[in-house]
N, C-alpha and C. Protein backbone atom coordinates (compact mmCIF):
# COMPACT_ATOMS: atom_id res chain seq x y z
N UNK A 1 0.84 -1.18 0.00
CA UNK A 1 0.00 0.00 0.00
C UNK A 1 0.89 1.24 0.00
N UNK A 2 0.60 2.50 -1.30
CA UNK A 2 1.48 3.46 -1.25
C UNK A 2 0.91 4.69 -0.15
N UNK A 3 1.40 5.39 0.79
CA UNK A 3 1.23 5.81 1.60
C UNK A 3 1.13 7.49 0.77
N UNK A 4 0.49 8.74 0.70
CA UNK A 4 0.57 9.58 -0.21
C UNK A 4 1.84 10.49 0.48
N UNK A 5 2.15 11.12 -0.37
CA UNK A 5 3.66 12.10 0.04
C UNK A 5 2.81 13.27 1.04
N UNK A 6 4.17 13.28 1.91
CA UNK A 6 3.69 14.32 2.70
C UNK A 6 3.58 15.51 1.83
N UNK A 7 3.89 16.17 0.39
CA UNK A 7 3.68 17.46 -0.18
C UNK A 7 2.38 17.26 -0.79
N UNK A 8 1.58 15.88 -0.29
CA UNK A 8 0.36 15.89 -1.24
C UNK A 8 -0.45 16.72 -0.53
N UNK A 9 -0.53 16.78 0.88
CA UNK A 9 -1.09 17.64 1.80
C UNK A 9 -0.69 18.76 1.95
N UNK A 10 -0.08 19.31 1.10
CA UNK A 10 0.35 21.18 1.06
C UNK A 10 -0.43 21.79 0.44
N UNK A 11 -0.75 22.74 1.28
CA UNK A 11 -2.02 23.70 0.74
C UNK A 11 -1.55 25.25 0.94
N UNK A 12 -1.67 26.22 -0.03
CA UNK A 12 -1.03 27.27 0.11
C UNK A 12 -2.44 28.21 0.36
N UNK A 13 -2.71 28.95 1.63
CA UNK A 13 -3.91 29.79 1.87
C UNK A 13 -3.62 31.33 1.11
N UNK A 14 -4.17 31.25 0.21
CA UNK A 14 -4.07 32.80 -0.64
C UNK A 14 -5.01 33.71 0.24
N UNK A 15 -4.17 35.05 0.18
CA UNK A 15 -4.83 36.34 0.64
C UNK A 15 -6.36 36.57 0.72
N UNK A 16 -6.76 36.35 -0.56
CA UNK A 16 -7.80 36.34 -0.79
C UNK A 16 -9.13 35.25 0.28
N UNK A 17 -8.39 33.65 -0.18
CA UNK A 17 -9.04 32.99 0.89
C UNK A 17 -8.76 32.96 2.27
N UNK A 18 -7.63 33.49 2.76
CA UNK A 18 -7.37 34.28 4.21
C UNK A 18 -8.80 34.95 4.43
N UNK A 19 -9.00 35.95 3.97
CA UNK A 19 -9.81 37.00 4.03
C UNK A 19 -11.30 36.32 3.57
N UNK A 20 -11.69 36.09 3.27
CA UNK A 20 -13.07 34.97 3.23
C UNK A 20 -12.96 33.98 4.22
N UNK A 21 -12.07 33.56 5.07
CA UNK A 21 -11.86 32.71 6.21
C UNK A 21 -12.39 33.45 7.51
N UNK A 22 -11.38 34.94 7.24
CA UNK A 22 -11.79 36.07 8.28
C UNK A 22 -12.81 36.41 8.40
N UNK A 23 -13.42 36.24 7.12
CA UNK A 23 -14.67 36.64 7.39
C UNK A 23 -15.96 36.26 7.94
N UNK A 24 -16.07 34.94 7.88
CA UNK A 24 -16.43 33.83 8.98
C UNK A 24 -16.51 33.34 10.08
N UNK A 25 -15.62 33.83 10.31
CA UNK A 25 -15.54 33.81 11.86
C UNK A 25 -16.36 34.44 12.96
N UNK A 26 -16.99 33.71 13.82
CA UNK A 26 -17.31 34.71 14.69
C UNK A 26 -17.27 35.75 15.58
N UNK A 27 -16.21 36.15 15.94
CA UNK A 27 -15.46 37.28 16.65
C UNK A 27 -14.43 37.15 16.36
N UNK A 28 -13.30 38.45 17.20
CA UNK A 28 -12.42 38.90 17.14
C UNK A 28 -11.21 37.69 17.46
N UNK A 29 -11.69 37.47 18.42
CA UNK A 29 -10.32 36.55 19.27
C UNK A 29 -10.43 35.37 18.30
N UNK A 30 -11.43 34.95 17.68
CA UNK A 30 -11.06 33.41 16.91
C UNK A 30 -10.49 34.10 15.31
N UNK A 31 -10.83 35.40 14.95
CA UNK A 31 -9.94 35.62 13.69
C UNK A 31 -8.48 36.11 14.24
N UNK A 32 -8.53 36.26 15.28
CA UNK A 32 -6.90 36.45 16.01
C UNK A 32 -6.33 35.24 15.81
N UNK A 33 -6.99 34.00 16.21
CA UNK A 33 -6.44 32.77 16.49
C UNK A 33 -5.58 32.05 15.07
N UNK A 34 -6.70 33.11 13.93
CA UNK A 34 -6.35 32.31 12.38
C UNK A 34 -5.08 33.06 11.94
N UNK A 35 -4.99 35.02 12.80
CA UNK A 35 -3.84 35.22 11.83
C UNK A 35 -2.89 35.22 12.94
N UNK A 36 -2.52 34.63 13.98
CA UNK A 36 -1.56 34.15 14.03
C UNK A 36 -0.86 33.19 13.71
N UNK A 37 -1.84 32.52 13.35
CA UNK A 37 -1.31 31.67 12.50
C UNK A 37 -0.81 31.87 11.19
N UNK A 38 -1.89 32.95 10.29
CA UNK A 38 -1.80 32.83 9.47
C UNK A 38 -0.86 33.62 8.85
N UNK A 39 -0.88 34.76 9.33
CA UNK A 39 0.39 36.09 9.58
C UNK A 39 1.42 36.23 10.43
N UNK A 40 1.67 35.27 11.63
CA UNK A 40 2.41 35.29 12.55
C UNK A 40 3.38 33.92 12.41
N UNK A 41 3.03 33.25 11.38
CA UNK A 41 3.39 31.89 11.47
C UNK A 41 3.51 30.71 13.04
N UNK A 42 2.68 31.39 14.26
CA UNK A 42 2.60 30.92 15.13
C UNK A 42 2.49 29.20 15.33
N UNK A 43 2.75 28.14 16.13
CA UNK A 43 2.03 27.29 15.93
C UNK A 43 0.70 27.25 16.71
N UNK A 44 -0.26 26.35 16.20
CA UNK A 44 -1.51 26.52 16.95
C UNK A 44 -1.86 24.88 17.24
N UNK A 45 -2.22 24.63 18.52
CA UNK A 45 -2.89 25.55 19.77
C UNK A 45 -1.60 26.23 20.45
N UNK A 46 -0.31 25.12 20.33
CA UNK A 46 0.70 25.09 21.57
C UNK A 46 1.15 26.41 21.69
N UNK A 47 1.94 27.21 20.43
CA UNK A 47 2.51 28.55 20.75
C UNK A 47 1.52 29.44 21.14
N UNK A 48 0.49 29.89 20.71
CA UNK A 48 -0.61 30.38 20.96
C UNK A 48 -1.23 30.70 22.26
N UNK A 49 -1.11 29.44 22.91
CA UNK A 49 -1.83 29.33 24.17
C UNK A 49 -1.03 30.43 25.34
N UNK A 50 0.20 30.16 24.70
CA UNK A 50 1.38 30.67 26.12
C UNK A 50 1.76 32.46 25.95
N UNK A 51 1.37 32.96 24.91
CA UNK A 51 1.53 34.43 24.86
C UNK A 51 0.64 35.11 25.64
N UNK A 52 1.05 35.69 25.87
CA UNK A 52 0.54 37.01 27.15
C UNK A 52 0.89 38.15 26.56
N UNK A 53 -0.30 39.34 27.39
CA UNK A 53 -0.07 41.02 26.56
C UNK A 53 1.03 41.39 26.81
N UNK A 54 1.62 40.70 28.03
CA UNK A 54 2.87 41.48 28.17
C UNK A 54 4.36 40.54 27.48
N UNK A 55 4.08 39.88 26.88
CA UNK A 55 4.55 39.15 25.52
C UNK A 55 5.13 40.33 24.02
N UNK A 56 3.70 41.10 24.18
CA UNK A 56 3.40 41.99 22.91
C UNK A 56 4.52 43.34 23.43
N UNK A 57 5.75 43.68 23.06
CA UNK A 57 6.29 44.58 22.32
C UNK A 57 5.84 45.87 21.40
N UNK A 58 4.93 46.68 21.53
CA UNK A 58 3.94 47.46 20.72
C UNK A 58 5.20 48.36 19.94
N UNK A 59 5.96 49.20 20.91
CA UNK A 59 6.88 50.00 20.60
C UNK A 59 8.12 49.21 19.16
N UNK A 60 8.69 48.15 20.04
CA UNK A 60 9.46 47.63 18.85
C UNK A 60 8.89 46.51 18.06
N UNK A 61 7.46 46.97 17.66
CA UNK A 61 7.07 45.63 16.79
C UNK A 61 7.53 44.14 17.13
N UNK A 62 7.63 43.54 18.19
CA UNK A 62 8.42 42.45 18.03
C UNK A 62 7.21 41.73 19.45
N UNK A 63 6.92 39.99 19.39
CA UNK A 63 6.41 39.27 20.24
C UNK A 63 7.51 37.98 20.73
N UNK A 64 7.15 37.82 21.90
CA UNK A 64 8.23 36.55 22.52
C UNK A 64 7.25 35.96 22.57
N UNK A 65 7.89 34.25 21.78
CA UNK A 65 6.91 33.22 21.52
C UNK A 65 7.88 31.95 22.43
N UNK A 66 7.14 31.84 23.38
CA UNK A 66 8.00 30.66 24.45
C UNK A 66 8.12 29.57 23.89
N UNK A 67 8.87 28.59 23.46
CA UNK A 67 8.90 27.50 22.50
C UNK A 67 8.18 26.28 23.47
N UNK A 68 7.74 25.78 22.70
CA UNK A 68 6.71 24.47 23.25
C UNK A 68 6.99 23.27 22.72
N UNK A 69 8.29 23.15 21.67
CA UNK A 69 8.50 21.80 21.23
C UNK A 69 9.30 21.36 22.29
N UNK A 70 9.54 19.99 22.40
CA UNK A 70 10.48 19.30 23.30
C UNK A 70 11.60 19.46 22.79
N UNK A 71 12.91 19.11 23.72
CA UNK A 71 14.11 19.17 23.34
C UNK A 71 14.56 20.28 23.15
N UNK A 72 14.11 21.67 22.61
CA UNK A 72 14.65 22.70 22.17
C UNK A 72 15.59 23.55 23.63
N UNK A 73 16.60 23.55 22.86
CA UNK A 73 17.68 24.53 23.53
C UNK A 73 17.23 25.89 23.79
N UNK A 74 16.74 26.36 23.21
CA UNK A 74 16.30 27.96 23.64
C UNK A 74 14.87 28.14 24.44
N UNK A 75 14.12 28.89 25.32
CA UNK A 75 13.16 28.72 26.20
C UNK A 75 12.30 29.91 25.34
N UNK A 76 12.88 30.48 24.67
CA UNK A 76 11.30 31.62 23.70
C UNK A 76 12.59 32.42 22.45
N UNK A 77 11.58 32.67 21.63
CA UNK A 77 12.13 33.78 20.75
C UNK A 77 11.62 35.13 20.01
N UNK A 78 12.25 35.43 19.58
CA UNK A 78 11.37 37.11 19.32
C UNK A 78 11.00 36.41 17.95
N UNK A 79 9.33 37.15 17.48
CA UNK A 79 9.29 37.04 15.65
C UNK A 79 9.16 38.54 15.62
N UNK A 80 8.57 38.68 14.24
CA UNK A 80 7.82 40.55 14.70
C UNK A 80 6.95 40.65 14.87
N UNK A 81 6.52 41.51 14.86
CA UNK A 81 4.91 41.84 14.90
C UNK A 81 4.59 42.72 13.81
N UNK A 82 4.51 41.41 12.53
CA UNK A 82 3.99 41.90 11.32
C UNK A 82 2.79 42.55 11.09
N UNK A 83 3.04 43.64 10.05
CA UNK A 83 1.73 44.50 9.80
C UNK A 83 0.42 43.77 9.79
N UNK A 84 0.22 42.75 8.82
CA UNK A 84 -0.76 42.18 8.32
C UNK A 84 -1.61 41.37 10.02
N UNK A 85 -0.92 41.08 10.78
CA UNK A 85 -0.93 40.92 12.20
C UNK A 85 -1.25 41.88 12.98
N UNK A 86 -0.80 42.72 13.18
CA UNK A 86 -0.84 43.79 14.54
C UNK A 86 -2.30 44.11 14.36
N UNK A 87 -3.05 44.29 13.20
CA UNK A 87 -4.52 45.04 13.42
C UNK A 87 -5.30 43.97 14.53
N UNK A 88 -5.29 42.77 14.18
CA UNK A 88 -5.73 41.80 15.07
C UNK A 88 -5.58 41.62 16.11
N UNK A 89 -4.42 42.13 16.80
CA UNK A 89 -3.61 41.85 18.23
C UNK A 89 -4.53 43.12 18.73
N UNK A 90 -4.43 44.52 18.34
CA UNK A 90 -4.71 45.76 18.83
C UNK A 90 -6.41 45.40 19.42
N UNK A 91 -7.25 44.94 17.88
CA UNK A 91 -8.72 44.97 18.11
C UNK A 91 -8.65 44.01 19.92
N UNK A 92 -8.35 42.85 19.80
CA UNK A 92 -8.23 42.44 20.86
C UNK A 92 -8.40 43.00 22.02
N UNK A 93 -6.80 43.27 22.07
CA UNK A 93 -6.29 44.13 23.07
C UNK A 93 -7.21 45.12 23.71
N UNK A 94 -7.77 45.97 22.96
CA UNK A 94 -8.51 46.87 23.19
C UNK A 94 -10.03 46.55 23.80
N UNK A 95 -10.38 45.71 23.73
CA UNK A 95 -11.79 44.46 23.90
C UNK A 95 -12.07 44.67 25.14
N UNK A 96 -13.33 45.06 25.69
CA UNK A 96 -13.65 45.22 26.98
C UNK A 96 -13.69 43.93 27.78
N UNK A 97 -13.33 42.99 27.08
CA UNK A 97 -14.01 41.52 27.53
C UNK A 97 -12.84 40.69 27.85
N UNK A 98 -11.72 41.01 27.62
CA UNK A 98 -10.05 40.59 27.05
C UNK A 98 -10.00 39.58 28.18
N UNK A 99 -9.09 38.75 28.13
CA UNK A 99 -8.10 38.21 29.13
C UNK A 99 -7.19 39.26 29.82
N UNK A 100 -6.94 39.68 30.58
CA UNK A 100 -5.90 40.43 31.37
C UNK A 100 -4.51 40.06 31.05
N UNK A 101 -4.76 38.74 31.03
CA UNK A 101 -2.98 38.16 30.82
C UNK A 101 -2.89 37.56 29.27
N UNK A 102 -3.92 36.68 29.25
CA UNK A 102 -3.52 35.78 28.19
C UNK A 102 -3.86 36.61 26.88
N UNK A 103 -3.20 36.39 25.93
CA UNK A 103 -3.62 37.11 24.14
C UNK A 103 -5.35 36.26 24.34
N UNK A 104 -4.48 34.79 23.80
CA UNK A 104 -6.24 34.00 23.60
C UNK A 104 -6.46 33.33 24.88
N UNK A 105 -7.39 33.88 25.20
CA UNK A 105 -7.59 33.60 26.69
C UNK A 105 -9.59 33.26 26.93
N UNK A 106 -9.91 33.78 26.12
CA UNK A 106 -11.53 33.66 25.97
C UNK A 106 -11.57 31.64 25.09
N UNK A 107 -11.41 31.76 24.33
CA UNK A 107 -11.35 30.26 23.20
C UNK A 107 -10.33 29.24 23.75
N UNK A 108 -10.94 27.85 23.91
CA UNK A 108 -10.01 27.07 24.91
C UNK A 108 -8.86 26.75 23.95
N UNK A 109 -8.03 26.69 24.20
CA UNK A 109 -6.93 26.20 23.04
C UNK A 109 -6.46 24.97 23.16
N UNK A 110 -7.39 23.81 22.63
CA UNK A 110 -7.06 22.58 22.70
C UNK A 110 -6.91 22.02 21.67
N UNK A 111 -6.24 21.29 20.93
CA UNK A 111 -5.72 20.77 19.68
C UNK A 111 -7.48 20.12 19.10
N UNK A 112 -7.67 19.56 20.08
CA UNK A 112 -9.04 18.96 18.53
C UNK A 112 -9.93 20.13 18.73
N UNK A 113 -10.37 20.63 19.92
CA UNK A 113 -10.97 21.65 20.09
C UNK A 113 -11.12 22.89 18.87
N UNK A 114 -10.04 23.12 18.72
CA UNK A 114 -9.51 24.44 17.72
C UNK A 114 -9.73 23.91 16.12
N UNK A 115 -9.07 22.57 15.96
CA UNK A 115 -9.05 22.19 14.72
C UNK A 115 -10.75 21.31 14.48
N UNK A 116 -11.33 21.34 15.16
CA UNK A 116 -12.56 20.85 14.88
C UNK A 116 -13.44 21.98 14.73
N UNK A 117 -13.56 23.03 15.49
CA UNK A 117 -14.37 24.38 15.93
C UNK A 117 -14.54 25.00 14.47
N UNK A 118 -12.59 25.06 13.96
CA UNK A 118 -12.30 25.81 12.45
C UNK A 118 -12.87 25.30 11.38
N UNK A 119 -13.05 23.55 11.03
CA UNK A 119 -13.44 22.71 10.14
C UNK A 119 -15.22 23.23 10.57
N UNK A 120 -15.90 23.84 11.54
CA UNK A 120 -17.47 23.76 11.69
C UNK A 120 -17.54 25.02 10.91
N UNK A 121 -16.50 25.91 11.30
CA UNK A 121 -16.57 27.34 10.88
C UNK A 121 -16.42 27.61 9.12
N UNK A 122 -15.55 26.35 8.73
CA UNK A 122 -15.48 26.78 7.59
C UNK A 122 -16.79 25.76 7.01
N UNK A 123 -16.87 25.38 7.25
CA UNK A 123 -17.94 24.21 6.75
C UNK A 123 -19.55 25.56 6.51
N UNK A 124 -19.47 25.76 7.80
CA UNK A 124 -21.07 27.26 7.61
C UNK A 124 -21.03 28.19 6.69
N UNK A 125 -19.71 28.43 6.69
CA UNK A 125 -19.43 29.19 5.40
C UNK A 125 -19.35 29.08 4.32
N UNK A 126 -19.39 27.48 4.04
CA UNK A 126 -19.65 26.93 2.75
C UNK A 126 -17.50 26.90 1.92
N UNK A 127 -17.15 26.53 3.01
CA UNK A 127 -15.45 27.13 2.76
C UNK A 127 -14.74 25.84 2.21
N UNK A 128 -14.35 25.38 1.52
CA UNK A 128 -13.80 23.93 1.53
C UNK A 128 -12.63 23.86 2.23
N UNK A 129 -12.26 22.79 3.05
CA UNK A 129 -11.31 22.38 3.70
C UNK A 129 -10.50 22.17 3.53
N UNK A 130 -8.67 22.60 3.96
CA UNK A 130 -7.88 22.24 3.19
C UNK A 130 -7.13 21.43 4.38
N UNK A 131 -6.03 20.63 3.61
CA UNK A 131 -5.37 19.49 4.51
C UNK A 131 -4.30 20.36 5.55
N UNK A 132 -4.60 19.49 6.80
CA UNK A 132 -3.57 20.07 8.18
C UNK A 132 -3.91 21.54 8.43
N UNK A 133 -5.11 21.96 8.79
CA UNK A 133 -5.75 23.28 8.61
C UNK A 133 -4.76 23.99 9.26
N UNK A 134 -4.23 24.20 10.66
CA UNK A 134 -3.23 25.06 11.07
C UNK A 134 -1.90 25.17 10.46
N UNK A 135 -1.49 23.77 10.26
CA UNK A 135 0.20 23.51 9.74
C UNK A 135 -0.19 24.58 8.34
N UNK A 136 -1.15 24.02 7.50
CA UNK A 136 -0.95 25.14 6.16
C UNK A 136 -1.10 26.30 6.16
N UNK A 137 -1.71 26.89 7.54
CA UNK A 137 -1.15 28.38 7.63
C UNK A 137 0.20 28.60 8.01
N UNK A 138 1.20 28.38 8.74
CA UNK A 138 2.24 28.44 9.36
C UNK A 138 2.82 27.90 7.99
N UNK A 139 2.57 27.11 7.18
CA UNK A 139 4.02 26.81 5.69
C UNK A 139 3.43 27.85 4.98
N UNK A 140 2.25 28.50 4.81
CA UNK A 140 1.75 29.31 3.78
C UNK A 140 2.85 30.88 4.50
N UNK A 141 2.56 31.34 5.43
CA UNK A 141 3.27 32.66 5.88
C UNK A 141 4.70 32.09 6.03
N UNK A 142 5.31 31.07 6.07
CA UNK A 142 7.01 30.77 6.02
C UNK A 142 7.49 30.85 4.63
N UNK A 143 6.58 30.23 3.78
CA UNK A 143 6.91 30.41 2.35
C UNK A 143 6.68 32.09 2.00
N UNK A 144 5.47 32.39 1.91
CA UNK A 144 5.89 33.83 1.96
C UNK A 144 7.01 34.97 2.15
N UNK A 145 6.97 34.30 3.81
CA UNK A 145 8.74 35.49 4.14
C UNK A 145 10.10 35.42 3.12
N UNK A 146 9.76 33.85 2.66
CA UNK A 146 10.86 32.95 2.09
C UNK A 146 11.08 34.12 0.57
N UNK A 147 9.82 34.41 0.09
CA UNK A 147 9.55 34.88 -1.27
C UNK A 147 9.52 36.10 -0.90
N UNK A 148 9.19 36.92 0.30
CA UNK A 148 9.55 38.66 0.24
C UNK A 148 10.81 38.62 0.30
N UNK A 149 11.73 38.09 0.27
CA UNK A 149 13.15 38.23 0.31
C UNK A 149 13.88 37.58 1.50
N UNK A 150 13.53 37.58 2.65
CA UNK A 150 13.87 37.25 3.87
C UNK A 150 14.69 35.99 4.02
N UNK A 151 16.02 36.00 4.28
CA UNK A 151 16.97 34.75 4.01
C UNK A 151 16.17 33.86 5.05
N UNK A 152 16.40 32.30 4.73
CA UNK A 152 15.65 31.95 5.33
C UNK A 152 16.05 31.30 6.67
N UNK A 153 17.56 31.82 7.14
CA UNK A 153 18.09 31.42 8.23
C UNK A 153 17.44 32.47 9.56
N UNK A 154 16.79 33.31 8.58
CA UNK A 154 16.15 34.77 9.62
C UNK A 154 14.39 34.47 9.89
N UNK A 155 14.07 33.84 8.79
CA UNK A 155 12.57 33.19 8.88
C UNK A 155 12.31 32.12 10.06
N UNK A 156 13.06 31.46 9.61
CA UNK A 156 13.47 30.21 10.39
C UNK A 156 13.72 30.40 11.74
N UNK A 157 14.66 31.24 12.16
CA UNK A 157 14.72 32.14 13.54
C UNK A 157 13.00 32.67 14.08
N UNK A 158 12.59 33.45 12.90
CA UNK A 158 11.42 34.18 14.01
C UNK A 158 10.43 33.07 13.81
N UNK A 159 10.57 31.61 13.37
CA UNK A 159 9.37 31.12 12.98
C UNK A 159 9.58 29.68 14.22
N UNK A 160 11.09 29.50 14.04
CA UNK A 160 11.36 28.76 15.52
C UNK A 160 11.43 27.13 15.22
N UNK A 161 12.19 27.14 13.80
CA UNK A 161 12.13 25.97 12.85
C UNK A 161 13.78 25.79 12.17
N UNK A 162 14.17 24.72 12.23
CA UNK A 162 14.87 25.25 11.16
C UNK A 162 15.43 25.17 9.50
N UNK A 163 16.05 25.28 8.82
CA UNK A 163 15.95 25.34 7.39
C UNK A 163 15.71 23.77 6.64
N UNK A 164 16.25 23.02 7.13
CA UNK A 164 15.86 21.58 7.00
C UNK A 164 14.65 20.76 7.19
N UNK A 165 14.09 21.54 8.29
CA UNK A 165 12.88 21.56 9.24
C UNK A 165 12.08 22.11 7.87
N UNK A 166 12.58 23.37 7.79
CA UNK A 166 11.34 24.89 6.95
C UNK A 166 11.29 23.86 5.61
N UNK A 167 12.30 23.02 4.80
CA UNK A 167 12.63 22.44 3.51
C UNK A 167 12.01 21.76 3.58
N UNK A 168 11.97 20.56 4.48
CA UNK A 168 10.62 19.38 4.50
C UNK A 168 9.42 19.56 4.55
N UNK A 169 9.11 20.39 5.58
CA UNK A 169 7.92 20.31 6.08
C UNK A 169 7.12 21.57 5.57
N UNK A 170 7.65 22.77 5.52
CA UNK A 170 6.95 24.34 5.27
C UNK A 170 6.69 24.57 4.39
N UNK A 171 8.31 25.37 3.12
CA UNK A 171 8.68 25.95 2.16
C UNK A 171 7.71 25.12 1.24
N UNK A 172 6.77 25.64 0.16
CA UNK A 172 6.11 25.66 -0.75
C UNK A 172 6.62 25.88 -1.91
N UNK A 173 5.89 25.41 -2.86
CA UNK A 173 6.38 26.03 -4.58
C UNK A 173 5.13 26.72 -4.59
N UNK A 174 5.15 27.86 -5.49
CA UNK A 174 3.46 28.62 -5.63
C UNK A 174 3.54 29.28 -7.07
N UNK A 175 2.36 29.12 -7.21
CA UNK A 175 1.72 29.69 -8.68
C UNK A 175 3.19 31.08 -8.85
N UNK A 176 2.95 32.00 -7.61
CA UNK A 176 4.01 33.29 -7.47
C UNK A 176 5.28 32.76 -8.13
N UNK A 177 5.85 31.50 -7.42
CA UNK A 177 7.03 31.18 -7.90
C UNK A 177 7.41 30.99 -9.31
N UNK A 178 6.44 30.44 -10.46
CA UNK A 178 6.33 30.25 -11.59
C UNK A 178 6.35 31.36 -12.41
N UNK A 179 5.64 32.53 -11.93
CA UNK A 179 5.44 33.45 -12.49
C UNK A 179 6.61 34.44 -12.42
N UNK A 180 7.12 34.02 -11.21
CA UNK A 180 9.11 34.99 -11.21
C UNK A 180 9.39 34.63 -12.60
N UNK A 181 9.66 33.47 -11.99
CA UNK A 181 10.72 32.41 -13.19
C UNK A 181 10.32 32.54 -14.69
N UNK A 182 9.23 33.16 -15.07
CA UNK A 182 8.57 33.39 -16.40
C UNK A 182 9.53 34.95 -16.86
N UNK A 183 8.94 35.50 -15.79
CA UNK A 183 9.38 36.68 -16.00
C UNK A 183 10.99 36.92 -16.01
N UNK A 184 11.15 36.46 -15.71
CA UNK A 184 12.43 36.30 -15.30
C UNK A 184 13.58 36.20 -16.95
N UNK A 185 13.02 35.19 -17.67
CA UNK A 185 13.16 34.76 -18.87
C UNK A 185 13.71 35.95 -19.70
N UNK A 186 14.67 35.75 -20.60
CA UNK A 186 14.59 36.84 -21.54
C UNK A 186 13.39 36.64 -22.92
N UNK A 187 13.12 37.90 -23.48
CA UNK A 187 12.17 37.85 -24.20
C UNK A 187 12.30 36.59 -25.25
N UNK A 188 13.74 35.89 -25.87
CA UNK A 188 14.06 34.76 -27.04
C UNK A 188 14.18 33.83 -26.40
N UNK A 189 14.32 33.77 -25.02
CA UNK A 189 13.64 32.48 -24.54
C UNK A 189 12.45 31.75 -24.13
N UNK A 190 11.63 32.69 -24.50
CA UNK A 190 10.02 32.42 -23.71
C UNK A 190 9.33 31.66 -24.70
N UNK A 191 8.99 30.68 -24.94
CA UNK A 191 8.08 29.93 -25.86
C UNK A 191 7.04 30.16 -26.45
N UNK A 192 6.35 30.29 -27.38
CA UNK A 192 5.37 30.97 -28.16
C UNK A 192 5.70 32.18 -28.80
């Protein structure tokens, strides 16, 4: 029996379906939950659970994400606190209803909990499902950084992975990538 490749399950979440995801959601703190993931490359539930406001850095853009894998030598690391991110952290923040301490502190953050809640959410919305719903946000925003330029020994740092790690499991090929490489072409080499 052939077992399918782990890249058969890579799913790249476009902007667009980001934002039709967001839009679904029922409040603030559970579209927080998607772009940290989805913009923060956070992992979800585990990294997630352990940030606190006083985590958040406002002044130097930057969040400490306490590492939650086993084995790891380092106890937290800084990522930033990317644009496409911060609107989400602020609405929060600002929330009469907030956690005091915790970021997500209202939504339980339990692994089937979260990944079952998201599959109901997208399901009402009529959203189709894509494979490893959290993991393909976290490879979708690593591949990204990978493609704004960002070496990926610096991605890899704020993402808390590393390049071997980001190569197997994250880094994507994308429609974007094809379309460099087209362009890229001189005009007597392009076919047609």
């Amino acid at each position: 029996m052939d077992l399918p490749s782990p890249k058969a399950r890579v799913f790249f979440i476009s902007q667009s379906l980001a934002e039709e995801v967001l839009s679904a959601y029922p409040d603030d703190e559970w579209r927080l939950i998607f772009a940290l993931a989805r913009y923060g490359g956070l992992r979800c539930p585990s990294e997630q659970a352990t940030i606190t406001w006083s985590d958040i850095d406002w002044e130097r853009g930057r969040i400490v994400v306490r590492e939650t894998k086993r084995n790891r030598h380092i106890e937290a690391r800084e990522t930033p606190l990317f644009p496409e991110l911060r609107p989400f952290l602020e609405i929060c923040f600002r929330a009469e209803d907030r956690d005091p301490i915790k970021v997500i502190g209202r939504v339980r953050c339990t692994k089937t909990n979260l990944r079952t809640q998201m599959g109901r959410i997208l399901e009402r919305a009529s959203i189709k499902q894509w494979p490893k719903l959290f993991l393909n946000l976290r490879a979708t925003r690593e591949t990204e950084l990978v493609q704004q330029g960002h070496p990926v020994h610096v991605v890899c740092s704020w993402l808390g992975n590393t390049p071997k790690v980001a190569s197997k499991h994250y880094l994507q090929v994308t429609d974007a990538d094809f379309q460099r490489a087209l362009l890229r072409c001189l005009p007597d080499q392009r076919a047609g």
